[in-house]
N, C-alpha and C. Protein backbone atom coordinates (compact mmCIF):
# COMPACT_ATOMS: atom_id res chain seq x y z
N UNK A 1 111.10 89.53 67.00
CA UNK A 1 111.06 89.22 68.41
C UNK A 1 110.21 87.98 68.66
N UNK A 2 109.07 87.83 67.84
CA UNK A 2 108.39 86.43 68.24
C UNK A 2 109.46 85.31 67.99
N UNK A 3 109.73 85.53 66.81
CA UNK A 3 110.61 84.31 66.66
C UNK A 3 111.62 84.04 68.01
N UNK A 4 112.81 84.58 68.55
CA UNK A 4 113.53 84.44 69.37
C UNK A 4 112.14 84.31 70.73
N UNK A 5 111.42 84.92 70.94
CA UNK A 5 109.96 84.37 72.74
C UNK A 5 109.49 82.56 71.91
N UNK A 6 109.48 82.40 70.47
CA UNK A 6 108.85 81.53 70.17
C UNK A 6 109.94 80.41 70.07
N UNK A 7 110.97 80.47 70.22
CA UNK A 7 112.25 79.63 70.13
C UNK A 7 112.35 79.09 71.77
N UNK A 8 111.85 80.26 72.39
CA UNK A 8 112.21 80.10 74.21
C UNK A 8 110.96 79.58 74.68
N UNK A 9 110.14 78.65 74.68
CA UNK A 9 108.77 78.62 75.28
C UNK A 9 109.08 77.86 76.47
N UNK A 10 110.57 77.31 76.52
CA UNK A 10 110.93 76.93 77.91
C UNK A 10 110.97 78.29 78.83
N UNK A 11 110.33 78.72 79.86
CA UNK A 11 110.62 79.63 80.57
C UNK A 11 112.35 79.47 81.16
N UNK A 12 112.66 78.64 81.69
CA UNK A 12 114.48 78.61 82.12
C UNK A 12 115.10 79.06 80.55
N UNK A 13 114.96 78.53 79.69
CA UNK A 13 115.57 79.56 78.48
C UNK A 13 115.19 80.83 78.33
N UNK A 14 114.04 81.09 78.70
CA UNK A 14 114.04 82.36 78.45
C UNK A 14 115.12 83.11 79.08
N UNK A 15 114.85 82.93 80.70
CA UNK A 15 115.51 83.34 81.08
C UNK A 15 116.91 83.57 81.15
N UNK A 16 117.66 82.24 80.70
CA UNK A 16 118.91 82.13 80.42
C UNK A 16 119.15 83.41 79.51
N UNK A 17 118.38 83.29 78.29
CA UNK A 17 118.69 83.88 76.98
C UNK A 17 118.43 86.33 77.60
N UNK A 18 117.77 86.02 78.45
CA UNK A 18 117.55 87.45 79.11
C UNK A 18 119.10 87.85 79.80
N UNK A 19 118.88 86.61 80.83
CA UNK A 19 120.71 86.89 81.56
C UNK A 19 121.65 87.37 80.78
N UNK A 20 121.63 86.57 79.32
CA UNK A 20 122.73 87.12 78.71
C UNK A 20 122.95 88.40 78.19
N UNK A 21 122.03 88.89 77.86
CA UNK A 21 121.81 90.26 77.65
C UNK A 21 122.36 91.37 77.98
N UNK A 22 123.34 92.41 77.31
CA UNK A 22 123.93 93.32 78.11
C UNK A 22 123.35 94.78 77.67
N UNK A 23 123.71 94.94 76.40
CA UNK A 23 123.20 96.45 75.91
C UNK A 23 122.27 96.82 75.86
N UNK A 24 121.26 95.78 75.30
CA UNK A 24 120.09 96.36 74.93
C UNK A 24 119.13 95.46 75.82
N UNK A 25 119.65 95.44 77.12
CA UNK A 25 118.69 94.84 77.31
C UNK A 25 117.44 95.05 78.11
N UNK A 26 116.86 96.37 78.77
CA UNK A 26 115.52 96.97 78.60
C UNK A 26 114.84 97.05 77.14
N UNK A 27 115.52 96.79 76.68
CA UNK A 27 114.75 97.12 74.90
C UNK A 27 114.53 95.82 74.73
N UNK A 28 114.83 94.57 75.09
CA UNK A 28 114.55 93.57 74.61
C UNK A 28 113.18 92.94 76.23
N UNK A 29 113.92 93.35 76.99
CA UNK A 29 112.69 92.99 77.93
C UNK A 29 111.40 93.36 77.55
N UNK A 30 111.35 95.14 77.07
CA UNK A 30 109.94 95.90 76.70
C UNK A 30 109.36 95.20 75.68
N UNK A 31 110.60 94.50 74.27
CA UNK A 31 110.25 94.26 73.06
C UNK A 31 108.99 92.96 74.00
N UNK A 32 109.82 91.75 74.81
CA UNK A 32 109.03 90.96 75.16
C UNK A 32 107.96 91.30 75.85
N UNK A 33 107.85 91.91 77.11
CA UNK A 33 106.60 92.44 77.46
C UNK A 33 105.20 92.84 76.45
N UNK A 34 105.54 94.04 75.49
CA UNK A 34 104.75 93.98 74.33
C UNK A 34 104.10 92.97 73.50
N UNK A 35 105.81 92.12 73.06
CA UNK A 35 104.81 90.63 72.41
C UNK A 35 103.96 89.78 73.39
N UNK A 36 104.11 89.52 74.66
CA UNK A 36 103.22 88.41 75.47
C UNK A 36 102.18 88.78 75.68
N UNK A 37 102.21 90.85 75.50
CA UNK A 37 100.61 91.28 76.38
C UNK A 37 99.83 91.56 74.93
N UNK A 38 100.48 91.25 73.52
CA UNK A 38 99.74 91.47 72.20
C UNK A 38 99.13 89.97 72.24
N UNK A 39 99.87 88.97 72.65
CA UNK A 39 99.32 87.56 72.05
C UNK A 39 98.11 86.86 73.73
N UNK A 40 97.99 87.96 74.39
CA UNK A 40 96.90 87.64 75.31
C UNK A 40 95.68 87.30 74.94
N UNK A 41 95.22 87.96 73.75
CA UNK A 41 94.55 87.44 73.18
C UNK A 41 93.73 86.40 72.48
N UNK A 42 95.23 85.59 72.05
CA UNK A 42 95.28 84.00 71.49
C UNK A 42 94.64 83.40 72.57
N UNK A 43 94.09 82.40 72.16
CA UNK A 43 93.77 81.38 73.25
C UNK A 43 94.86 79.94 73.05
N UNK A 44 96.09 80.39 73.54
CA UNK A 44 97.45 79.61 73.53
C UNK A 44 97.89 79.66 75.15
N UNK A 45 97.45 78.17 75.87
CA UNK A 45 97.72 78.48 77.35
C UNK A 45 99.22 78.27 76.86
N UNK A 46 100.46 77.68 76.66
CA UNK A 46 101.60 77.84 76.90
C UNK A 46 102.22 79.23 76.61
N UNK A 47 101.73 79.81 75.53
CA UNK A 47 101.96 81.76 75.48
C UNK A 47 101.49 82.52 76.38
N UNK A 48 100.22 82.15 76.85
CA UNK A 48 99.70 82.41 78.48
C UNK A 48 100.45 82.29 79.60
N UNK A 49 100.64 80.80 79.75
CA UNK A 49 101.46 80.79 81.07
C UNK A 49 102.73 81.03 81.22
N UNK A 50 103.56 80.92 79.53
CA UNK A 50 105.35 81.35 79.72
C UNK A 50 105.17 83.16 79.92
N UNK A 51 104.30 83.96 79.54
CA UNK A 51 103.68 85.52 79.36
C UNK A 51 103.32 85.61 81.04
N UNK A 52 102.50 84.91 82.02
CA UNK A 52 102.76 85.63 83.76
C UNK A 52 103.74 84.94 83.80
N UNK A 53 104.73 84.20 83.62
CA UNK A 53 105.53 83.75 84.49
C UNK A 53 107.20 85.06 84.44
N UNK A 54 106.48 85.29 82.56
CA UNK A 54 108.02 86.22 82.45
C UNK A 54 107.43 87.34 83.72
N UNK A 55 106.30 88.46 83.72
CA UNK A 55 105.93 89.38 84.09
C UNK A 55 105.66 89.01 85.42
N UNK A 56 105.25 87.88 86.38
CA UNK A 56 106.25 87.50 87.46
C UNK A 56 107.33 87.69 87.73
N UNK A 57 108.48 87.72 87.21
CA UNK A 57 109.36 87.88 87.53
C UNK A 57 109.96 89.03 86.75
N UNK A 58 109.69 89.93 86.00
CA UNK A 58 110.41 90.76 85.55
C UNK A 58 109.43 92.15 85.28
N UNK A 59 108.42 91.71 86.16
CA UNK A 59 107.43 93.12 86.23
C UNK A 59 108.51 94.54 87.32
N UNK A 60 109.05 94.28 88.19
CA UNK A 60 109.73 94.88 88.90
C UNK A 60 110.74 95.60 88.34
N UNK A 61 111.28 95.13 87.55
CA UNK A 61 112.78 95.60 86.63
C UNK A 61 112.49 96.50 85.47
N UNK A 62 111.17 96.22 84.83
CA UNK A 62 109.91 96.93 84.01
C UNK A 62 109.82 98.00 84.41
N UNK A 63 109.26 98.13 85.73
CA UNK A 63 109.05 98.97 86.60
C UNK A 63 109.92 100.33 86.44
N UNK A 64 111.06 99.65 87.21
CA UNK A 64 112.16 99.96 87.32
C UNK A 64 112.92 101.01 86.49
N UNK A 65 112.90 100.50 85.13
CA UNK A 65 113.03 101.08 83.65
C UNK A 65 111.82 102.12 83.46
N UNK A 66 111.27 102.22 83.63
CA UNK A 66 109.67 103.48 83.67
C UNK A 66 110.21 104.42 84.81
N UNK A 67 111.45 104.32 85.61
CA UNK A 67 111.34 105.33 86.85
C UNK A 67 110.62 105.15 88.05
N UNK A 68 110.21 103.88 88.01
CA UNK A 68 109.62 103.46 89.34
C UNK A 68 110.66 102.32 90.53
N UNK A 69 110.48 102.88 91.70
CA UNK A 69 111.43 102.01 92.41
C UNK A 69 110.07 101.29 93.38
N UNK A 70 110.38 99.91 93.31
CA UNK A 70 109.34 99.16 93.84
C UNK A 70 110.04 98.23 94.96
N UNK A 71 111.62 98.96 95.53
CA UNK A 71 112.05 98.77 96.93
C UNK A 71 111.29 100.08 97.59
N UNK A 72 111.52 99.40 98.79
CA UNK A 72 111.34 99.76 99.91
C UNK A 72 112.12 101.37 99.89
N UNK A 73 110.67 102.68 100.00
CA UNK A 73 111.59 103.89 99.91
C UNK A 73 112.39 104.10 101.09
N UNK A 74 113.52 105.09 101.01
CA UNK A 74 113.74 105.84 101.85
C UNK A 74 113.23 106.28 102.94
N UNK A 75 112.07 106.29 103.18
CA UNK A 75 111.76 107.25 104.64
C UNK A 75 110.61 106.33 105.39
N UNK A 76 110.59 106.46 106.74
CA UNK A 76 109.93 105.81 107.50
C UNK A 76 108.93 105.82 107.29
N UNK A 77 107.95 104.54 107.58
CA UNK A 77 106.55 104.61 107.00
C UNK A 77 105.72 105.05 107.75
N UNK A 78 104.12 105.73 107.20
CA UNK A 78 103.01 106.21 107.84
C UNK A 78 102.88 105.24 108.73
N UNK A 79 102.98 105.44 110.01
CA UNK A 79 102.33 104.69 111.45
C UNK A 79 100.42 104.76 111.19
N UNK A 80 100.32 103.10 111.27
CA UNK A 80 98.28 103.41 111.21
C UNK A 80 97.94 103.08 112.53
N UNK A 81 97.14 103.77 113.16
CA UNK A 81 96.86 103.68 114.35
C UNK A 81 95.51 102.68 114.34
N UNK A 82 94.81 101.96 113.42
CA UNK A 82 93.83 101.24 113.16
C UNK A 82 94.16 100.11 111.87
N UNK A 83 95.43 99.69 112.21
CA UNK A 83 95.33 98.71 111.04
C UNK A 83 94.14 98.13 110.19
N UNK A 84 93.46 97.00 110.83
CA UNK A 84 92.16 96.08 110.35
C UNK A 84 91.40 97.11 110.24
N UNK A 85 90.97 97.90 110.96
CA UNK A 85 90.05 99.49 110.00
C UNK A 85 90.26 99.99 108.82
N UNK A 86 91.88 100.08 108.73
CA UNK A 86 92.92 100.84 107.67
C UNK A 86 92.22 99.65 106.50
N UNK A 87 92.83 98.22 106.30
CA UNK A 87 92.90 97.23 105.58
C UNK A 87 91.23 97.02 105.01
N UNK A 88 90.03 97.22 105.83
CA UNK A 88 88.91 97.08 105.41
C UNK A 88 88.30 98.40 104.24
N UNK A 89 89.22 99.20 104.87
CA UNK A 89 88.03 100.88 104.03
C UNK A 89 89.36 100.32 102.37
N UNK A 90 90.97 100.14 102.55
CA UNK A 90 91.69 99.69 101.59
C UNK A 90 90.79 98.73 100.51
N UNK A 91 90.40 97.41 101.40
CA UNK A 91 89.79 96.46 100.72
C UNK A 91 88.09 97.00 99.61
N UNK A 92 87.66 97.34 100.95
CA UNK A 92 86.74 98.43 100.17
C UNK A 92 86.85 99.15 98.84
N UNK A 93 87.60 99.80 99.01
CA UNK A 93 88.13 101.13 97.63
C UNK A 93 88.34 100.46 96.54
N UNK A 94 89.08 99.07 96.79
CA UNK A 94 88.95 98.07 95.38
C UNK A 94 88.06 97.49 95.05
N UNK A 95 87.18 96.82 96.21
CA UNK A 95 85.76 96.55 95.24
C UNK A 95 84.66 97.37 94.69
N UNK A 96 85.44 98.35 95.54
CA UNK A 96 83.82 99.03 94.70
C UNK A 96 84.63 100.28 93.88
N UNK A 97 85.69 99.59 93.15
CA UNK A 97 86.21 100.54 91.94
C UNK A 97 86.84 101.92 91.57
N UNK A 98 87.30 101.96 93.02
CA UNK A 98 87.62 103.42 93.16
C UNK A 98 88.99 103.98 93.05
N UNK A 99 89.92 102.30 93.42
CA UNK A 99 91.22 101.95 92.87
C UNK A 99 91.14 100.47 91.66
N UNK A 100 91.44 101.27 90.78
CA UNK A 100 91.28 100.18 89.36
C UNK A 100 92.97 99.74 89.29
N UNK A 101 92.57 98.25 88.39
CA UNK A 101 93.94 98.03 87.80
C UNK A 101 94.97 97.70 88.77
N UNK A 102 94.75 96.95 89.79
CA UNK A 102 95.36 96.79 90.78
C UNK A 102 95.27 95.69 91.61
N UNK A 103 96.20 94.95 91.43
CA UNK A 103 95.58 93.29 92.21
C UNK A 103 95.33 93.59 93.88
N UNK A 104 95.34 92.17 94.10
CA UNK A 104 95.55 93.01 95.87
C UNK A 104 96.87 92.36 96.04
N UNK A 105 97.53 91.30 95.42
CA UNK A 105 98.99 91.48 95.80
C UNK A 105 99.75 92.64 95.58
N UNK A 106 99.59 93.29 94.66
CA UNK A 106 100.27 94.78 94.27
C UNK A 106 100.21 95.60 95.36
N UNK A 107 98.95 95.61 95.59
CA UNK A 107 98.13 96.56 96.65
C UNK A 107 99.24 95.99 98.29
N UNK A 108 99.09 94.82 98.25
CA UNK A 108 99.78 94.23 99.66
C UNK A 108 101.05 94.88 99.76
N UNK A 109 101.59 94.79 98.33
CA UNK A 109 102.82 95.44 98.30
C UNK A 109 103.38 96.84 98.96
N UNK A 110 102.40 97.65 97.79
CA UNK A 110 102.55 99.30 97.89
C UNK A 110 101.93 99.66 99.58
N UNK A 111 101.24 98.99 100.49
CA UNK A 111 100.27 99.21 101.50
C UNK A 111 102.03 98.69 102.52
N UNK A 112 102.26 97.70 102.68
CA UNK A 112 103.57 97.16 103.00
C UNK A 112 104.48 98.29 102.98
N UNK A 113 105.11 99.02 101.89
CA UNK A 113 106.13 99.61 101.36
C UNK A 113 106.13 100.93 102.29
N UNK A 114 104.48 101.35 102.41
CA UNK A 114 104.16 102.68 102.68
C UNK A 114 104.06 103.01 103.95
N UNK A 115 102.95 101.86 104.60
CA UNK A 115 102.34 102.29 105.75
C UNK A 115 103.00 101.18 107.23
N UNK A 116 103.18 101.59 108.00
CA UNK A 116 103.23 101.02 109.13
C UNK A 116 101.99 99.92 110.05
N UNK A 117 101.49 98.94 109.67
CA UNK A 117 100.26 98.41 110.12
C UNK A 117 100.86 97.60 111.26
N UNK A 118 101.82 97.08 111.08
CA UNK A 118 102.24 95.84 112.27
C UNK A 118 102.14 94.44 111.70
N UNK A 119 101.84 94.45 110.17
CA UNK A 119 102.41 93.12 109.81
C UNK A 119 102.60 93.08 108.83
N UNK A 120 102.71 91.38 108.60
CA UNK A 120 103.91 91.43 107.16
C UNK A 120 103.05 91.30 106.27
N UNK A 121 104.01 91.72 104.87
CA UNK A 121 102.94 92.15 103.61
C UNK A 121 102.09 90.97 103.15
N UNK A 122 102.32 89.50 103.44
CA UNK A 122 101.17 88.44 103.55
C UNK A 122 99.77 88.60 103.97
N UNK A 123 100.68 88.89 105.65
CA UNK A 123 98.76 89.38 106.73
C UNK A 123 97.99 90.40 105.49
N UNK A 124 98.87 91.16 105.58
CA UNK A 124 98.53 92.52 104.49
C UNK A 124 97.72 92.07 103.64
N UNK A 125 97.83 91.08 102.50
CA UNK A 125 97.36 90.91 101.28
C UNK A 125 95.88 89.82 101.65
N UNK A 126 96.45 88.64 103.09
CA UNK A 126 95.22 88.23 103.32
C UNK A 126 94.17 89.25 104.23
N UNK A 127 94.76 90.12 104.41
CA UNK A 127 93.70 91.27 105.09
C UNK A 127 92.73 91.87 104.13
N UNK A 128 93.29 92.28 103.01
CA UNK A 128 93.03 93.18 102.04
C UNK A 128 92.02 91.92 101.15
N UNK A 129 91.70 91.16 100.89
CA UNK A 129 91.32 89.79 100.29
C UNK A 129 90.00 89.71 101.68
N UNK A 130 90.14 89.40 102.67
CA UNK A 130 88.92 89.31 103.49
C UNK A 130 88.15 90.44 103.23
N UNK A 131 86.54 89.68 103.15
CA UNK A 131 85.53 90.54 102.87
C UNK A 131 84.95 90.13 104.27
N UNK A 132 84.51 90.95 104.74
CA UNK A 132 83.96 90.76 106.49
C UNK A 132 82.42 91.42 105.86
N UNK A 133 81.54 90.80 106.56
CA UNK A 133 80.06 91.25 106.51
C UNK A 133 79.95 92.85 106.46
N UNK A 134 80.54 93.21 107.47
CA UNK A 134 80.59 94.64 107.82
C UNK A 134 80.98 95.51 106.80
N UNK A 135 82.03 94.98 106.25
CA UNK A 135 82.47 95.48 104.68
C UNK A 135 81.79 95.61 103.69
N UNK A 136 80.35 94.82 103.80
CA UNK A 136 79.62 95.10 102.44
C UNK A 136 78.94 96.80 102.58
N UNK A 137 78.40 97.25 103.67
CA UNK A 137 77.85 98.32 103.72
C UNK A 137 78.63 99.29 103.52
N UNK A 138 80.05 99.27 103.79
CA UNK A 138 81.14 100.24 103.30
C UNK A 138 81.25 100.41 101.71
N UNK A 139 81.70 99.26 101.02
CA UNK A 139 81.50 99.21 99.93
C UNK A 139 80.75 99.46 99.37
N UNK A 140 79.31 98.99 99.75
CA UNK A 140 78.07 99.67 98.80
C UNK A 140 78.30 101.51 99.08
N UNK A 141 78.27 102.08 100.03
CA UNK A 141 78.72 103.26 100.55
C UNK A 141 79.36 103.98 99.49
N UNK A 142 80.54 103.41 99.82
CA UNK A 142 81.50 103.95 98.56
C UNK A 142 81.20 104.12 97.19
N UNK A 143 80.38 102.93 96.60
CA UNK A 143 80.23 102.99 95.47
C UNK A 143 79.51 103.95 94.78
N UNK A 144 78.52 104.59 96.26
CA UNK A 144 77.38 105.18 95.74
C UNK A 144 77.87 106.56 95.51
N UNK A 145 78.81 106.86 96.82
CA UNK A 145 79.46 107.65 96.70
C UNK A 145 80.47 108.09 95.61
N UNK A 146 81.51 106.99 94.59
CA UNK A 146 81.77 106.92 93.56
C UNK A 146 80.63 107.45 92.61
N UNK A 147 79.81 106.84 92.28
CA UNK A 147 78.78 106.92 91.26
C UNK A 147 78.58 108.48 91.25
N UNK A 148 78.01 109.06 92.11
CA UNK A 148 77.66 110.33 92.62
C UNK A 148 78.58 111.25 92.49
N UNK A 149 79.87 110.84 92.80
CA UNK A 149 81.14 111.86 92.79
C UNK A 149 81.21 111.96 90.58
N UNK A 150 80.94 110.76 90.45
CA UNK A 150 81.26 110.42 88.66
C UNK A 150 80.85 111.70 88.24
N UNK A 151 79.25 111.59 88.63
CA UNK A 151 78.01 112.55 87.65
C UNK A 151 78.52 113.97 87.93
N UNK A 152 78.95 114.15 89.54
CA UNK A 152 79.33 115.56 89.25
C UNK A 152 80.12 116.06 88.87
N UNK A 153 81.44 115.01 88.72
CA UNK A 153 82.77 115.87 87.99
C UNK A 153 82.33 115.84 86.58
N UNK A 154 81.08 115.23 85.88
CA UNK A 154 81.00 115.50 84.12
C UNK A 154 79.97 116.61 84.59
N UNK A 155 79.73 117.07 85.25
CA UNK A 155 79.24 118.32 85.18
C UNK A 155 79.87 119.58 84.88
């Protein structure tokens, strides 16, 4: 598999060479996914940058193949009656670690997908990204509260 990602370091070939793909081709997407997130390591920015650009664009279809649908579900979304409240305690929960592993575009996404705020998943993501003064005392809050919640569940 390196050989054929190492033949493509044009990203438009890659892609070409993906399009063509019929049978196997979740098995060859995963094969690639695997090789770009093994060679993260290297310090090779063109294996770097052709590696987000594939998972830019083919993190969804990834997804997808795992049983995840990352359209828009079926059923009407939670109405928030406090958006910018909603978006600050959200923003919160990620800095102070309580939702890991999770950009805040992702987050803009799944928050978008789910909930009813009154805007579009942009506002969303620059909502979720603003740290407002007021937000630090939440966050510290939380964290402590994290920390505290930690010690007692190893109890």
């Amino acid at each position: 598999m390196r050989a054929i990602a190492g033949k493509y370091l044009s990203f438009p070939l890659l892609q070409d060479y993906i399009a063509k793909l019929e049978e196997d081709r979740e098995v060859e997407l995963f094969a690639l996914a695997f090789l770009f997130k093994g060679l993260r390591d290297e310090k090779n920015e063109s294996w770097n940058h052709l590696a987000d650009r594939f998972f830019k664009v083919y993190s969804d279809e990834l997804y997808r193949c795992c049983g995840y649908e990352m359209e828009t579900p079926g059923f009407a979304r939670v109405w928030v009656a406090r958006p910018d409240l909603f978006m600050v305690y959200m923003g919160a929960m990620m800095r102070a670690g309580i939702i890991e592993d999770c950009s805040f575009a992702r987050m803009a996404g799944h928050v978008d997908r789910i909930f009813d705020t009154g805007n579009t998943e942009n506002t969303v993501l620059n909502k979720l990204k603003e740290q407002l003064p007021e937000a630090d005392q939440i966050v510290d809050g939380m964290k402590a509260e994290f920390k505290n919640f930690k010690i007692r569940d190893k109890k």
